[in-house]
N, C-alpha and C. Protein backbone atom coordinates (compact mmCIF):
# COMPACT_ATOMS: atom_id res chain seq x y z
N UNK A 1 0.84 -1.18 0.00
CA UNK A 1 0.00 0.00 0.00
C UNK A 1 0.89 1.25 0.00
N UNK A 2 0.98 2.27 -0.83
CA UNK A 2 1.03 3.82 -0.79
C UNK A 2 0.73 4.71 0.13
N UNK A 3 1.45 5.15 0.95
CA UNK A 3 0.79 5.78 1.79
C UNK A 3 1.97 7.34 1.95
N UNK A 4 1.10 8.36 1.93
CA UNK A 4 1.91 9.89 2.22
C UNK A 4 2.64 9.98 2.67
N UNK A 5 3.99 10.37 2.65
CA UNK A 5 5.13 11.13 3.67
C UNK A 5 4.87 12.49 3.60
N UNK A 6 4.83 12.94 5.00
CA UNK A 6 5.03 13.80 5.68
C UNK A 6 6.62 14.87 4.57
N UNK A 7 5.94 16.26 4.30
CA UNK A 7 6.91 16.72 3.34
C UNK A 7 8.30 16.70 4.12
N UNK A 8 7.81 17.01 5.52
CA UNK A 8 9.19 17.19 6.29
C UNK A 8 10.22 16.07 6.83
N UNK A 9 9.44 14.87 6.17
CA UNK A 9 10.15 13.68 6.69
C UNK A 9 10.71 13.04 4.72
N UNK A 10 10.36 13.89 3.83
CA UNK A 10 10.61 13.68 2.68
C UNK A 10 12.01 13.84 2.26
N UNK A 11 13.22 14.30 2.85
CA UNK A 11 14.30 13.72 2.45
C UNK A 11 14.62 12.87 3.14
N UNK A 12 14.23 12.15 4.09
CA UNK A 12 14.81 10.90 3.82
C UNK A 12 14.42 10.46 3.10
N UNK A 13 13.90 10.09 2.07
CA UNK A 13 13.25 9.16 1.14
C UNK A 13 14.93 8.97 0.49
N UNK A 14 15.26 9.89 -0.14
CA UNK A 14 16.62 10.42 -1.14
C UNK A 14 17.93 10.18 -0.50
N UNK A 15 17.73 9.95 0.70
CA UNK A 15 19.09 10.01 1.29
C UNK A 15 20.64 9.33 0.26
N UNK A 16 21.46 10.07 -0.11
CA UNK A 16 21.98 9.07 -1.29
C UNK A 16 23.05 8.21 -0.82
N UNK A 17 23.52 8.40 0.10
CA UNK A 17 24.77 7.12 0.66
C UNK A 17 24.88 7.42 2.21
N UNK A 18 25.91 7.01 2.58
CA UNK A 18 26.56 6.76 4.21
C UNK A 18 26.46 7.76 4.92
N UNK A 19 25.72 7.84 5.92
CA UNK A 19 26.33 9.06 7.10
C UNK A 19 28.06 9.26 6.80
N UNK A 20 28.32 10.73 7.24
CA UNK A 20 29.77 10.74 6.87
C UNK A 20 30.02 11.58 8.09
N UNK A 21 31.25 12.27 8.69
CA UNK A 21 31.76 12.49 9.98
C UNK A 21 32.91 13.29 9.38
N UNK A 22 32.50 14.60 9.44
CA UNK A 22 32.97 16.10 8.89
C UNK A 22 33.63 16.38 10.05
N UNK A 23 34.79 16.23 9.29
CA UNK A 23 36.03 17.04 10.23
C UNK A 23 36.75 17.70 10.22
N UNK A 24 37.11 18.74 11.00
CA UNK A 24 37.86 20.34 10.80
C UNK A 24 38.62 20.70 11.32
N UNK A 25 39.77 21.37 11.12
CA UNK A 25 40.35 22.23 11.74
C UNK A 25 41.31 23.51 11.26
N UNK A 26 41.04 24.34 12.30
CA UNK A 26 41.62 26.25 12.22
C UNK A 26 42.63 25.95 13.52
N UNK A 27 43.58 26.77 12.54
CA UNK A 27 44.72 26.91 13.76
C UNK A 27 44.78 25.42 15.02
N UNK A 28 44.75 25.53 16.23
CA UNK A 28 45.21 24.20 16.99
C UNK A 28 43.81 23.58 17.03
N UNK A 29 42.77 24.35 16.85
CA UNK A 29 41.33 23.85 17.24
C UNK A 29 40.91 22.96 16.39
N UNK A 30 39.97 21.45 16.66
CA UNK A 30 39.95 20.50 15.55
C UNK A 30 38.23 20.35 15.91
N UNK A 31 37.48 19.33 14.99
CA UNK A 31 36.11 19.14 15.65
C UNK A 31 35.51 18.68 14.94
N UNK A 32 34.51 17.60 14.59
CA UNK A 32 34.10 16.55 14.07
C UNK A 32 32.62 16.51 14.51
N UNK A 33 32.12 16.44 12.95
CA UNK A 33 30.37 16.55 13.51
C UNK A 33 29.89 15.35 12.71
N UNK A 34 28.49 15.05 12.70
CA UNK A 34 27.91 13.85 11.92
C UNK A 34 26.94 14.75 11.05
N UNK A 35 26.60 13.28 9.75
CA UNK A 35 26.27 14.58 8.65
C UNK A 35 25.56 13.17 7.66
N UNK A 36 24.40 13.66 7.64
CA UNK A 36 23.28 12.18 6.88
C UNK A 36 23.37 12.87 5.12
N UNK A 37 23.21 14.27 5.50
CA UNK A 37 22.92 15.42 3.85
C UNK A 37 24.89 15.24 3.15
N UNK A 38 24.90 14.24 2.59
CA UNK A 38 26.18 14.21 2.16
C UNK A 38 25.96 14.22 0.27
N UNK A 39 26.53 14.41 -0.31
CA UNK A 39 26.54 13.87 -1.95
C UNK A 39 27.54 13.81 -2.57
N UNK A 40 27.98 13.66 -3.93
CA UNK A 40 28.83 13.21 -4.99
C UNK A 40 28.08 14.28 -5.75
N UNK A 41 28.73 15.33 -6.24
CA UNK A 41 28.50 16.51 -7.05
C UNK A 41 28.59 16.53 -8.50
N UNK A 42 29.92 15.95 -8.70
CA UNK A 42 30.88 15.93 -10.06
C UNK A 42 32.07 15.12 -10.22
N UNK A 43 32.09 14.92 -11.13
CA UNK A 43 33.33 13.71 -11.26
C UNK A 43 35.12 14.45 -11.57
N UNK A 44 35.05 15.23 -12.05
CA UNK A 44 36.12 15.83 -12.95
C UNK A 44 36.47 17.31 -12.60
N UNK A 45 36.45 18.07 -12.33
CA UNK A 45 37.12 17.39 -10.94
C UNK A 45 36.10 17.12 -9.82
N UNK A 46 36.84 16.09 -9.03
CA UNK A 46 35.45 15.61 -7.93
C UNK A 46 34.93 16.49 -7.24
N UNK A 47 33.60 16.38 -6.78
CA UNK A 47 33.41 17.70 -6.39
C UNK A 47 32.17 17.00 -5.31
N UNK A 48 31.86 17.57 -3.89
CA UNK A 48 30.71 16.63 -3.17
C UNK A 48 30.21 18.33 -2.58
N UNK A 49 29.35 17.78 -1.80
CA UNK A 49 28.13 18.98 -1.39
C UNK A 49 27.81 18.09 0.22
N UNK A 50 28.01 18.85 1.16
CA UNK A 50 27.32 18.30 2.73
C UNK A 50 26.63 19.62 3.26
N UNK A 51 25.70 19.08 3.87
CA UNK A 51 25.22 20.54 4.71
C UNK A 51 25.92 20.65 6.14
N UNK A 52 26.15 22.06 6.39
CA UNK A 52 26.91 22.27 8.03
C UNK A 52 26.28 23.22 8.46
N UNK A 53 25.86 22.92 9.31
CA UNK A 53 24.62 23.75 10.03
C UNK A 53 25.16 24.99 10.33
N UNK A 54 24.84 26.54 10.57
CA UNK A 54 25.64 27.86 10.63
C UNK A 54 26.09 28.13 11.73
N UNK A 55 25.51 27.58 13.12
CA UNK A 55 25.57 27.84 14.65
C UNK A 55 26.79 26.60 15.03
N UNK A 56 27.24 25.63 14.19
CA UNK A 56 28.09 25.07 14.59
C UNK A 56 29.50 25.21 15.06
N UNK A 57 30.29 24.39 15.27
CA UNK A 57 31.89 24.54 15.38
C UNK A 57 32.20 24.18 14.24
N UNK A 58 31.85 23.29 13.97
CA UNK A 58 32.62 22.96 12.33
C UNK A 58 32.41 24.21 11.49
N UNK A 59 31.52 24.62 11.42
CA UNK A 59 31.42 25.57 10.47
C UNK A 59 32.33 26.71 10.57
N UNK A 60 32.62 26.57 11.90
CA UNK A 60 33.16 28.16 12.39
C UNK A 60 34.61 27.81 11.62
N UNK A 61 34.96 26.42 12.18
CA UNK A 61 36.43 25.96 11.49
C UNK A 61 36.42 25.93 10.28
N UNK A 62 35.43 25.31 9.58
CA UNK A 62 35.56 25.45 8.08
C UNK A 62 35.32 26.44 7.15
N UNK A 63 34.27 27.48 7.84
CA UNK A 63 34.61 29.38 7.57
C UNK A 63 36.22 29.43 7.19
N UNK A 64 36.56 29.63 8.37
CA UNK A 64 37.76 30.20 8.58
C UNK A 64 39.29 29.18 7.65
N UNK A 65 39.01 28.08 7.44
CA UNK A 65 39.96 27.03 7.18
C UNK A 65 40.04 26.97 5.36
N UNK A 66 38.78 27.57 5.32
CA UNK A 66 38.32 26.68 3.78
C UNK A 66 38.13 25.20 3.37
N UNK A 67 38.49 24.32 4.20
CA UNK A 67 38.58 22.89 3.63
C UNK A 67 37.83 22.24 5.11
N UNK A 68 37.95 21.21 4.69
CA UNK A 68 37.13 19.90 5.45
C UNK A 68 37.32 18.84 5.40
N UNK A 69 36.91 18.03 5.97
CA UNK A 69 37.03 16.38 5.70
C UNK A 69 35.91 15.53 5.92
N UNK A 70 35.77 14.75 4.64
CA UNK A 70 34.69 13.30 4.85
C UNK A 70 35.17 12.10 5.34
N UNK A 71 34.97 11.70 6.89
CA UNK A 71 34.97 10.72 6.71
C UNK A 71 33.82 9.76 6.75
N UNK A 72 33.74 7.97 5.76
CA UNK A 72 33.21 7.58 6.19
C UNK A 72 33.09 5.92 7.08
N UNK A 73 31.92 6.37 8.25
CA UNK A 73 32.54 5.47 9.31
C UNK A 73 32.07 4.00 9.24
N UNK A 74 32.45 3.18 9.63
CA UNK A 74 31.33 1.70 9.55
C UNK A 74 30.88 1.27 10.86
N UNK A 75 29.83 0.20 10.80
CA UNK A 75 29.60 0.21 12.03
C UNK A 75 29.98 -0.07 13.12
N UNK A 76 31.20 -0.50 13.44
CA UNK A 76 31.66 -0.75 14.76
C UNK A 76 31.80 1.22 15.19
N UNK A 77 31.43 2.33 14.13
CA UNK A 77 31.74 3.50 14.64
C UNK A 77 29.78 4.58 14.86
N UNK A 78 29.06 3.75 14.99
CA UNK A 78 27.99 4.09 14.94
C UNK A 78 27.46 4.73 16.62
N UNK A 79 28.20 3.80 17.11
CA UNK A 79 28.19 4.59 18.81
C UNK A 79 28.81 6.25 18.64
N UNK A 80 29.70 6.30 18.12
CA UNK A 80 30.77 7.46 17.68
C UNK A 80 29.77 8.63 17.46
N UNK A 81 29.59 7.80 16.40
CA UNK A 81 28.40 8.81 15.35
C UNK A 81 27.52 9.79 15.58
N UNK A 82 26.95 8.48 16.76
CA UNK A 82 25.55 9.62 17.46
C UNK A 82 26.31 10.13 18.56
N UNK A 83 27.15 9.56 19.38
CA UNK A 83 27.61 10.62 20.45
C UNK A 83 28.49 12.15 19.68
N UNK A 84 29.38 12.41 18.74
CA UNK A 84 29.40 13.55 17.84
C UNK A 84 28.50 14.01 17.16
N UNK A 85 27.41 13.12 16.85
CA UNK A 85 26.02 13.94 16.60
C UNK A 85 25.12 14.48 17.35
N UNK A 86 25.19 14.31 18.54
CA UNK A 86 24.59 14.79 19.37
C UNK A 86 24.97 15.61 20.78
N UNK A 87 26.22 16.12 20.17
CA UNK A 87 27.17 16.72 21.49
C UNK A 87 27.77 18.02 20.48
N UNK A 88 27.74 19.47 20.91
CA UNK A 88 28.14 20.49 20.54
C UNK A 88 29.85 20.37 20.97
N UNK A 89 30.39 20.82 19.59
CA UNK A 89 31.79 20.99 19.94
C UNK A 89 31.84 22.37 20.35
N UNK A 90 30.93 22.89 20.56
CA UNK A 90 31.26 24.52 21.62
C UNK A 90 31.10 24.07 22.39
N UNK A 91 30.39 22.75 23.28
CA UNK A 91 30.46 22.42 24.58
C UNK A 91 31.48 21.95 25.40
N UNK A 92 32.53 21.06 24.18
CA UNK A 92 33.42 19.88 24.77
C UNK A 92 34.06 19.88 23.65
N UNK A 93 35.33 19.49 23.73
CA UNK A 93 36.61 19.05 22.96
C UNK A 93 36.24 17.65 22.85
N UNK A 94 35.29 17.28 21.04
CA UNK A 94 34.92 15.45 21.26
C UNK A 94 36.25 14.67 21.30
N UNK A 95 37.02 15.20 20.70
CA UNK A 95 38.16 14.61 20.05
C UNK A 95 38.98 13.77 21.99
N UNK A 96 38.81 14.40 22.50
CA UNK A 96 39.22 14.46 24.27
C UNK A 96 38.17 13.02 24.79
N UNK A 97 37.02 13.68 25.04
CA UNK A 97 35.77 13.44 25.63
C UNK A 97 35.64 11.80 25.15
N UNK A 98 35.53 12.09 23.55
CA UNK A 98 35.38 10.59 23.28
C UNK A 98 36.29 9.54 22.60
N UNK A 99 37.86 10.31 23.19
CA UNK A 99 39.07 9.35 22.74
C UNK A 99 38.69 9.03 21.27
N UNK A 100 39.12 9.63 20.99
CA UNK A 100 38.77 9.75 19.23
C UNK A 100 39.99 10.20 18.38
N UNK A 101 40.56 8.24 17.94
CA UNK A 101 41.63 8.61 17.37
C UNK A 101 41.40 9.17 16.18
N UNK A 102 42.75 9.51 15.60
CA UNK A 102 43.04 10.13 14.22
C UNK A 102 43.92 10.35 14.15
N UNK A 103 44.64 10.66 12.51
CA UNK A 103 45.84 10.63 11.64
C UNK A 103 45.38 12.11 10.77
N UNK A 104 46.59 12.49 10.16
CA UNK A 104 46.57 14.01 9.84
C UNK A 104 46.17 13.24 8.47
N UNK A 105 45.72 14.39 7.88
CA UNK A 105 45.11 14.67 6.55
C UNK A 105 46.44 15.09 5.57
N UNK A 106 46.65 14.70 4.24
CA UNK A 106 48.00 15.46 3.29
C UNK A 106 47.23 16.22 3.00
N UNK A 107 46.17 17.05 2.47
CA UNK A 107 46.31 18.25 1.78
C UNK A 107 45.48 18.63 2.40
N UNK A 108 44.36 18.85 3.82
CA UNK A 108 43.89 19.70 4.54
C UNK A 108 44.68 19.57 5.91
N UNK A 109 44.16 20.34 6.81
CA UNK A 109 44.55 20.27 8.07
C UNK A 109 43.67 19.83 9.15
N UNK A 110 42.38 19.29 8.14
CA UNK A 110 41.28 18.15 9.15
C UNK A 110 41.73 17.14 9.35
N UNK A 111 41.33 16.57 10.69
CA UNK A 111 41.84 15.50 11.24
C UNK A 111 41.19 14.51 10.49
N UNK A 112 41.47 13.06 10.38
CA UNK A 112 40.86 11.86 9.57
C UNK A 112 40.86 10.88 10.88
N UNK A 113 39.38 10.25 10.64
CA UNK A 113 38.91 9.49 11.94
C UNK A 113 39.88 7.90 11.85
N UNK A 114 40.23 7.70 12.61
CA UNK A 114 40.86 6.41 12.79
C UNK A 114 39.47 5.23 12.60
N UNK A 115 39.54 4.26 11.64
CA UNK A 115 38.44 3.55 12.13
C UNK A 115 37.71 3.26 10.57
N UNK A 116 37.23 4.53 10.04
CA UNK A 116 36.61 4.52 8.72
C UNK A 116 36.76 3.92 7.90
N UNK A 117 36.22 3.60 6.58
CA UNK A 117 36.49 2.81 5.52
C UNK A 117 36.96 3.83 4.22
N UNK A 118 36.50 5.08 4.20
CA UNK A 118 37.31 5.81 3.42
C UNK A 118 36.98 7.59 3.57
N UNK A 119 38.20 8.05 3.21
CA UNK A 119 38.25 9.67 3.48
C UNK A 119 38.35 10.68 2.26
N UNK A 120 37.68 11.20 2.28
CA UNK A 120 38.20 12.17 1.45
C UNK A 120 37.89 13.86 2.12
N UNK A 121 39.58 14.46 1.72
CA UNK A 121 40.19 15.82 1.99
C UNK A 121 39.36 17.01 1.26
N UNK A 122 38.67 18.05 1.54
CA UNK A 122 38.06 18.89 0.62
C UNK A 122 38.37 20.19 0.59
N UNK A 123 38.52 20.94 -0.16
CA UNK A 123 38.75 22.62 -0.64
C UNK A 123 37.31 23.13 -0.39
N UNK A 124 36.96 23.93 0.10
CA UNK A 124 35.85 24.72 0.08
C UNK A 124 35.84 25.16 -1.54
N UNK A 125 34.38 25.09 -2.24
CA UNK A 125 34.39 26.23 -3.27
C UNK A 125 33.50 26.72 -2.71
N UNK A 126 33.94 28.18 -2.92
CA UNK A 126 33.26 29.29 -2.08
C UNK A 126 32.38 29.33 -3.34
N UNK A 127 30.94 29.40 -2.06
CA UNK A 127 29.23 29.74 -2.68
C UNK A 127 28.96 30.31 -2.02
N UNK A 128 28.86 31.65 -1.25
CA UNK A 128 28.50 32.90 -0.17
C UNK A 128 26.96 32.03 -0.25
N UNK A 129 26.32 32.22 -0.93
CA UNK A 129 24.60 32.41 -1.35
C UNK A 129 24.36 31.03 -0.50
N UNK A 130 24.53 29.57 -1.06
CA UNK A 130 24.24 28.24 -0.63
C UNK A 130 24.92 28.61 0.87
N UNK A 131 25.95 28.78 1.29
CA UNK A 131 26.36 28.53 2.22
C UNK A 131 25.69 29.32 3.40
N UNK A 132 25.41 30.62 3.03
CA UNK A 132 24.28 31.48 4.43
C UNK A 132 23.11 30.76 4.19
N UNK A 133 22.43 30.46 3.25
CA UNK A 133 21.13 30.53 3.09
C UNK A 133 20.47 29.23 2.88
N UNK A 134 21.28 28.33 3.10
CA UNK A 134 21.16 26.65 3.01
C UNK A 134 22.26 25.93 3.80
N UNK A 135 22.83 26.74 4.26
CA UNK A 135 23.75 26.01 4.74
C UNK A 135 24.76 24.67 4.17
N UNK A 136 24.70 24.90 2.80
CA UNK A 136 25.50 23.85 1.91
C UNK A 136 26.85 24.06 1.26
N UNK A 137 27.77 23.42 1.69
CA UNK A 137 29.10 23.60 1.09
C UNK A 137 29.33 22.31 0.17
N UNK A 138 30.37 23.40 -0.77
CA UNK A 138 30.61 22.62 -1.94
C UNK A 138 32.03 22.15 -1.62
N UNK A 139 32.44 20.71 -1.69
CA UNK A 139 33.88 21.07 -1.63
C UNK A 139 34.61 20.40 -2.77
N UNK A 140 36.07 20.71 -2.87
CA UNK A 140 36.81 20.01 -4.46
C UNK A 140 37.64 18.90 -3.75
N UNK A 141 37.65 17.48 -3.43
CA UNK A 141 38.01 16.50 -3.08
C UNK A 141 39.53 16.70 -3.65
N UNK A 142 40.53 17.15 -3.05
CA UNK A 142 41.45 16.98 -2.96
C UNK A 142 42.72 15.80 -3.23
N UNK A 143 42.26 14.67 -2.03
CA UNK A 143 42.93 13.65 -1.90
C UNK A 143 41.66 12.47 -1.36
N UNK A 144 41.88 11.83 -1.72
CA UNK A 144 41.03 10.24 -0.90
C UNK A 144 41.72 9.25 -0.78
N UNK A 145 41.06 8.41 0.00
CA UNK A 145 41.59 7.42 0.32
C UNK A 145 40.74 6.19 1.00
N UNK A 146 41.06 4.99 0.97
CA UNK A 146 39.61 4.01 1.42
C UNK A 146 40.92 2.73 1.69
N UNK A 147 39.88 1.49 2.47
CA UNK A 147 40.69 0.69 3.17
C UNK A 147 40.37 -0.09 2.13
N UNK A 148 41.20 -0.77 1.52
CA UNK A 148 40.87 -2.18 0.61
C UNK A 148 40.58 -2.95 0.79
N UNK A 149 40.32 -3.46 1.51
CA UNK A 149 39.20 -4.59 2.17
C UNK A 149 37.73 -4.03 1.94
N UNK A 150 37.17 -2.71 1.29
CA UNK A 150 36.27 -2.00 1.56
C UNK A 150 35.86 -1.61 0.06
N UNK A 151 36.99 -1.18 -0.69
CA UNK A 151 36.84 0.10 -1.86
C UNK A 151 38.12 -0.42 -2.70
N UNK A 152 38.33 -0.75 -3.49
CA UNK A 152 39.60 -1.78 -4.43
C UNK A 152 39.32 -1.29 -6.05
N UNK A 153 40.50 -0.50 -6.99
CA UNK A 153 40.47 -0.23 -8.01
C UNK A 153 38.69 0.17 -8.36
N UNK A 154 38.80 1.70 -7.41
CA UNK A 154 37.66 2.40 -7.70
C UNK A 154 36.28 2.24 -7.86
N UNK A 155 36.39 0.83 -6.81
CA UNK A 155 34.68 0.28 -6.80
C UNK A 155 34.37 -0.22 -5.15
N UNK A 156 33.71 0.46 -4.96
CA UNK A 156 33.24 -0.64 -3.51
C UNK A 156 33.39 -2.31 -4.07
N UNK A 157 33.58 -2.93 -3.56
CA UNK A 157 33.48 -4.66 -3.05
C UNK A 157 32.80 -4.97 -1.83
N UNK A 158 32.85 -6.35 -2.12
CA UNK A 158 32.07 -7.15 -1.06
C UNK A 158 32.94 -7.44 0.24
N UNK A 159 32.46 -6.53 1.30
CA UNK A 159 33.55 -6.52 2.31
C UNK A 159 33.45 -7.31 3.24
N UNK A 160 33.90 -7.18 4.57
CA UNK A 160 33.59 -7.50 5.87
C UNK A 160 32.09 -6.85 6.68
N UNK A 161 31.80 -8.20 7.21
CA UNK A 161 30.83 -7.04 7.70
C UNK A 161 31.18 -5.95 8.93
N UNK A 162 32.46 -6.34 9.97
CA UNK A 162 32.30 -5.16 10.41
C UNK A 162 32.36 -4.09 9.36
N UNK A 163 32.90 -3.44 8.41
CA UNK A 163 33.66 -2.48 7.23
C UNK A 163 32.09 -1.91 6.74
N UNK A 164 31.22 -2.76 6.97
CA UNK A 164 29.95 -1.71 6.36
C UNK A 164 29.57 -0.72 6.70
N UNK A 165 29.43 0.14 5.44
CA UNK A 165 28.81 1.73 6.17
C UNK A 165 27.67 1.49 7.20
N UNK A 166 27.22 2.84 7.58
CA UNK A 166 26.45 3.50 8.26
C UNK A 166 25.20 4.19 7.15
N UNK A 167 23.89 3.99 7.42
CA UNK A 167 22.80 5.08 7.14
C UNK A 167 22.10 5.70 7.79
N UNK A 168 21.95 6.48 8.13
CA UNK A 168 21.29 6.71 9.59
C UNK A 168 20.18 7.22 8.64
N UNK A 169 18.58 6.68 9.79
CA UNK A 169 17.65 6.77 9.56
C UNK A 169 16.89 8.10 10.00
N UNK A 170 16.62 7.92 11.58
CA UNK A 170 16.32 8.88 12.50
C UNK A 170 16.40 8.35 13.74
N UNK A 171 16.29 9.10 14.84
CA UNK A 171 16.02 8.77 16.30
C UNK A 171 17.25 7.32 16.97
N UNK A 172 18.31 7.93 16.37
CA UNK A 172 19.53 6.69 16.42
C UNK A 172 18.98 5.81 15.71
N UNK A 173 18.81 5.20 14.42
CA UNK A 173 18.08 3.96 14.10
C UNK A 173 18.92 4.34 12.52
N UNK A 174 20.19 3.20 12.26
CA UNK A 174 20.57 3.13 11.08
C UNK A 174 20.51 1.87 10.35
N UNK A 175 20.55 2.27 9.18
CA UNK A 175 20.26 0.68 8.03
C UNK A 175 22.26 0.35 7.67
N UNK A 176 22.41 -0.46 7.97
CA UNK A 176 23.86 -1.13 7.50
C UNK A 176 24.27 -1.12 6.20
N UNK A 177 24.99 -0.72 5.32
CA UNK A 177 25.48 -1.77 3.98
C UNK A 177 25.55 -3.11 4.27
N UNK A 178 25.51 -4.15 3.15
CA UNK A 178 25.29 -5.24 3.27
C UNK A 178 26.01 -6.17 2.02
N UNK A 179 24.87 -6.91 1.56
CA UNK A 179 25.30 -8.11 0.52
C UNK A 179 25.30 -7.39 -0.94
N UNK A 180 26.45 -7.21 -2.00
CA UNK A 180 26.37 -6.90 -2.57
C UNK A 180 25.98 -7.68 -3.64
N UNK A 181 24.80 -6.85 -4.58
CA UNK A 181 24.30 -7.37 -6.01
C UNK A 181 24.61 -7.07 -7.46
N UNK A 182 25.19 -7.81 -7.89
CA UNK A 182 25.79 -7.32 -9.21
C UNK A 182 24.94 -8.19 -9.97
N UNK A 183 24.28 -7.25 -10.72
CA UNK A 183 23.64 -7.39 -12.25
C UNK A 183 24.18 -7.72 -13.33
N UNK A 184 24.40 -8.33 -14.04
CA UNK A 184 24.86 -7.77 -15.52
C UNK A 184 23.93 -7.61 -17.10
């Protein structure tokens, strides 16, 4: 049966891939938020789109920084997820709070989550307009990188199951990656 969604519960319908775990840093200050509004923009050069809310820390870092970082986490990092999704980095240093390793980034100065299945480094392209008024940044993927057990000559594979992404639904409640189906 067909039944209405609620307009305001209508992007999730679209959601297009993995929760991802946006990470920043200005000068010594670092900070890591969770982020469901993620996308794949353009290929050539790569180019992705996340929303960062305006009252945040990340944002404040990635104002000021220009760049950012995607990472994305699998589920043994889903505890992670919602505790940085649901904790203000103006409140607490997560990186402290929730022993939250990480390794430096080559071409930003965002931290990269220890743990993930793959990262990618981003350039802000400055959009004044999207970015006050939607809160959406564009960024130019820099560098990436993914665990091979995960992502192998530019294709996801059939991994482990700890190694599966994250989707987050709502109200802590995420759908896993899983068994992969190849058509031909």
């Amino acid at each position: 049966m067909i039944q209405p969604v609620p307009l305001e519960k209508s992007p999730r319908l679209l959601n297009p891939g993995p929760t991802v775990l946006v990470s920043s840093a200005h000068g010594e200050k670092i900070n890591v938020m969770a982020a469901s509004w993620s996308m794949t923009l353009d290929f050539q050069p790569p180019k992705v789109a996340v929303v960062i809310e305006s009252s945040s820390r990340t944002r404040e870092l990635v104002d000021a920084s220009g760049s950012f970082a995607l990472n994305i986490p699998t589920r043994g990092l889903a505890d992670l997820v919602l505790k940085v999704g649901n904790n203000s980095g103006k409140d607490l240093d997560k990186f402290k709070e929730f022993d939250i390793p990480y390794f430096q980034a080559s071409k930003v100065k965002a931290p990269l989550i220890e743990g993930c299945v793959g990262w990618l480094e981003c350039k802000v392209i400055q959009e004044p307009h999207n970015q006050k008024e939607y809160d959406l940044f564009i960024g130019e993927v820099v560098a990436a990188w993914a665990d091979d057990r995960a992502f192998n000559n530019g294709h996801w594979i059939q991994m482990p199951k700890e190694l599966n992404t994250l989707h987050y639904i709502a109200g802590g409640v995420f759908f896993v990656a899983g068994e992969m189906l190849e058509v031909k």
